[in-house]
Protein backbone atom coordinates (compact mmCIF):
# COMPACT_ATOMS: atom_id res chain seq x y z
CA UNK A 1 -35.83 10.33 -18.08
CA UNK A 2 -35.64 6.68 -16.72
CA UNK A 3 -37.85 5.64 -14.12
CA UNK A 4 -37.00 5.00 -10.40
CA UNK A 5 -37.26 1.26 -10.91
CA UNK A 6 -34.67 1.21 -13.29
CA UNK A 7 -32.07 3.42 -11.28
CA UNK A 8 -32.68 1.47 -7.88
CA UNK A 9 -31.77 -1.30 -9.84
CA UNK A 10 -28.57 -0.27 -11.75
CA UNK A 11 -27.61 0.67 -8.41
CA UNK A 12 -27.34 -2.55 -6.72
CA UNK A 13 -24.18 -3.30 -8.00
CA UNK A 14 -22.15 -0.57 -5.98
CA UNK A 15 -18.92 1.27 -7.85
CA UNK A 16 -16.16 2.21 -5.81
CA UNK A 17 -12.94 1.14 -4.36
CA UNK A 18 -13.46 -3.07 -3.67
CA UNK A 19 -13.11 -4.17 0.18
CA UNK A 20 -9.62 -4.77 1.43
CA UNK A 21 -8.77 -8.22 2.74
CA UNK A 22 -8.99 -9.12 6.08
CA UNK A 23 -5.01 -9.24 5.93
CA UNK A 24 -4.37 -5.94 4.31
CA UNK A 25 -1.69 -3.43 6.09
CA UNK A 26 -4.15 -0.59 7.25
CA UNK A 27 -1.47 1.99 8.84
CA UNK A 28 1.08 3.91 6.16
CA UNK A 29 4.24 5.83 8.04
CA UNK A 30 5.61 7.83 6.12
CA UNK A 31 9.13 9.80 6.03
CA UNK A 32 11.09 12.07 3.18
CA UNK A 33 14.56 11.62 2.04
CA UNK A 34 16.96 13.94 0.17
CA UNK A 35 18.22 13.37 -3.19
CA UNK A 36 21.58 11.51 -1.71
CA UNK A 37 19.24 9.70 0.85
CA UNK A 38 16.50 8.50 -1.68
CA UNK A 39 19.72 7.58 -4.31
CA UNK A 40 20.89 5.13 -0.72
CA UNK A 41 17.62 3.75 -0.43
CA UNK A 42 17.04 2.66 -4.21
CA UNK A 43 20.34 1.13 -4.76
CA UNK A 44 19.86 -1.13 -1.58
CA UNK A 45 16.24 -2.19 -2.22
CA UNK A 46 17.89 -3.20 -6.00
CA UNK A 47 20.52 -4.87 -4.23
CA UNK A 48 18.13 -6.92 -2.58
CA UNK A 49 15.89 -7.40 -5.43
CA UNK A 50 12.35 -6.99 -3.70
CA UNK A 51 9.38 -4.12 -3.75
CA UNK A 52 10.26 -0.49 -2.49
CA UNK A 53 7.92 -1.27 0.26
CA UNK A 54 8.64 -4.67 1.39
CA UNK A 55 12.23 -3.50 1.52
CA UNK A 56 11.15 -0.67 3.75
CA UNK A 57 9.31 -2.58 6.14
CA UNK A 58 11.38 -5.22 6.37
CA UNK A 59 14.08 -3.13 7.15
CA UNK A 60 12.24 -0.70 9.81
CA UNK A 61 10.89 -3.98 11.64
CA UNK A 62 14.24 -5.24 11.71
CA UNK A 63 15.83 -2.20 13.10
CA UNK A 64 12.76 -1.93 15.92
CA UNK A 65 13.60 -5.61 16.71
CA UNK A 66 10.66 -7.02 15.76
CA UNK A 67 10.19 -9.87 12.97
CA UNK A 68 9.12 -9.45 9.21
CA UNK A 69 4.70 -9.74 9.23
């Protein structure tokens, strides 16, 4: 069995999930589409040629008048 010096110490360096940047988007909305819907969706964002979610949010911040973050 290894001694408690040796555990407090491989502990130090903490596992886990790493700390978001300061700039990181913290709040997901989410909403479901049907088959025909989601089909919409893809083709436009590959028209546009960007990320699922950049599409998204660009789009949704456009439509609630506000500019791209």
């Amino acid at each position: 069995m290894p001694s408690r010096h040796l555990l407090n110490k491989s502990m130090k360096n903490k596992m886990g999930r790493p700390r978001l940047a300061k700039t990181a988007k913290d709040v997901l909305i989410g909403a479901r589409f049907g088959s025909e819907e989601a089909k919409q969706v893809h083709a436009a964002v590959k028209r546009e040629n960007i990320g699922k979610s950049e599409w998204v949010r660009k789009t949704l911040l456009s439509a609630a008048g506000g500019n791209k973050v």
